[in-house]
Protein backbone atom coordinates (compact mmCIF):
# COMPACT_ATOMS: atom_id res chain seq x y z
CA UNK A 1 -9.32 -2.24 -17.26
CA UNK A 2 -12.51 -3.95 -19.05
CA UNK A 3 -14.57 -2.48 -21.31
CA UNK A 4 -17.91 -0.78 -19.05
CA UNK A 5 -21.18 -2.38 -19.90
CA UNK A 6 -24.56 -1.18 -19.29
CA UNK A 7 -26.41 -2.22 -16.33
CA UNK A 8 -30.30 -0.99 -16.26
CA UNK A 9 -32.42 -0.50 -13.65
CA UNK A 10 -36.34 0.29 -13.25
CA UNK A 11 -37.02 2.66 -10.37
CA UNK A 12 -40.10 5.21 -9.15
CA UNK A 13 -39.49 8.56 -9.65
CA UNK A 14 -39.27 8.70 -5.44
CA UNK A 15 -36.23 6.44 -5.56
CA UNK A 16 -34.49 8.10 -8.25
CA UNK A 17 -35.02 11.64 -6.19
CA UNK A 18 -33.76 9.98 -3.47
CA UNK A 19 -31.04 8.28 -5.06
CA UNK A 20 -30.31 11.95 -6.77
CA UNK A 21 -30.45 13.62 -3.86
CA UNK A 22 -27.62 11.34 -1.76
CA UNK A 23 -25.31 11.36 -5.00
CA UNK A 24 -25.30 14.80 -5.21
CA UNK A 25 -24.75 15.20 -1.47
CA UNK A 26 -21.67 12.46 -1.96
CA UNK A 27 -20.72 14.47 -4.94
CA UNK A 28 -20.53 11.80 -7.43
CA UNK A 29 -23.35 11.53 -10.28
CA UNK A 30 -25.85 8.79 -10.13
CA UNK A 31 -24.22 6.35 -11.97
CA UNK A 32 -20.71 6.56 -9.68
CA UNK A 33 -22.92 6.52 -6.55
CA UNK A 34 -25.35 3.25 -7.42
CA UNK A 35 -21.96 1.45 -8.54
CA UNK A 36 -20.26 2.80 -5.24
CA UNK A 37 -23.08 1.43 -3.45
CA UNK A 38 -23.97 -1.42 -5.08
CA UNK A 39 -20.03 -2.66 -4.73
CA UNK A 40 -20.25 -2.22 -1.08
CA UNK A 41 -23.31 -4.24 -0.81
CA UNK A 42 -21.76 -7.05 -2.49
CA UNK A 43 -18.22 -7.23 -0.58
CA UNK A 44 -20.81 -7.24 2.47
CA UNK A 45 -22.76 -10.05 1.52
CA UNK A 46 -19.80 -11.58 0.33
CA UNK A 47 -17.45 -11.08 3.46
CA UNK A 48 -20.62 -12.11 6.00
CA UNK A 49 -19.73 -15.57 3.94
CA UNK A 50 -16.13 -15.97 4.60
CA UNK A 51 -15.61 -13.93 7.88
CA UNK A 52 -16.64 -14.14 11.68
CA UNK A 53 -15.88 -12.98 15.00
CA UNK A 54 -15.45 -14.42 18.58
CA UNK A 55 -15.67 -13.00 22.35
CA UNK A 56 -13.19 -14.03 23.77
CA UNK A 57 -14.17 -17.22 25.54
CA UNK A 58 -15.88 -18.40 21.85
CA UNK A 59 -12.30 -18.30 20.12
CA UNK A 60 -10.92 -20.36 23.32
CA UNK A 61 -13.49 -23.05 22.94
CA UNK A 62 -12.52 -22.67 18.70
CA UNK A 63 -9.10 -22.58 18.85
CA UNK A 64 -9.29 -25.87 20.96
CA UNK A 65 -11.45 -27.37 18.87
CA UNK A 66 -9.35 -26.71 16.10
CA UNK A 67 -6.18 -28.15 18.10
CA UNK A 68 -7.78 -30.65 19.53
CA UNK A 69 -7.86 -34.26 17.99
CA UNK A 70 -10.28 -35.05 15.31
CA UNK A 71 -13.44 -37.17 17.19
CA UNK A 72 -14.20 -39.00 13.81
CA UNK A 73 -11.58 -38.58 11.02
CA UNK A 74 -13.56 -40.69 8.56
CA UNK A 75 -16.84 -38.78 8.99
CA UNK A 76 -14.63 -35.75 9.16
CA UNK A 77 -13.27 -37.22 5.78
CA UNK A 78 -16.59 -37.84 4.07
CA UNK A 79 -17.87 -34.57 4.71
CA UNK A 80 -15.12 -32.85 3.71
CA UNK A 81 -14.90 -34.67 -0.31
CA UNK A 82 -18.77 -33.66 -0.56
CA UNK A 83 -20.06 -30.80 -2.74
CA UNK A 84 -21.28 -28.12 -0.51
CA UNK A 85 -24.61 -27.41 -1.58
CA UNK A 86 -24.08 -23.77 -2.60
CA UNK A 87 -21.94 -25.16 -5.06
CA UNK A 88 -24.23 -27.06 -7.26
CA UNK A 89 -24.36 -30.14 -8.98
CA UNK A 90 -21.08 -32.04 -10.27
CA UNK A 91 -20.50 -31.36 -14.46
CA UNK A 92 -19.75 -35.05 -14.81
């Protein structure tokens, strides 16, 4: 395990009540309950980013797509050796 580090925060005094108030209900102190939280957020935000569902007609259409032959495998190419943008510029 890593060594913690501090991570501060400015709140009003209604948010920390609130926040308080649920942690104590949860029966963790403030600290485990914001982290708890917090961590939950981010494998949210992150897994909206790598996962998605289908009805069941949808992931027909997909999965053909996907077995299907490629319409343009040079554009298909091109796109695919590009930098997404999320990814920033090159280090070269």
């Amino acid at each position: 395990m890593s060594a913690a580090i501090r991570i501060n925060l400015r709140a009003s005094s209604a948010t920390r009540a609130l926040i308080d108030q649920a942690a104590d209900a949860a029966g963790r102190n403030r600290s485990e309950f914001m982290l708890e939280a917090a961590c939950e957020k981010a494998r949210e935000v992150l897994l909206d980013r790598t996962h998605f569902e289908l009805g069941a007609a949808a992931h027909a259409r997909f999965v053909r797509a996907l077995e299907g032959p490629m319409p343009n495998a040079d554009a298909i190419a091109r796109l695919l050796s590009r930098r997404a943008p999320w990814e920033g510029p090159t280090n070269k």
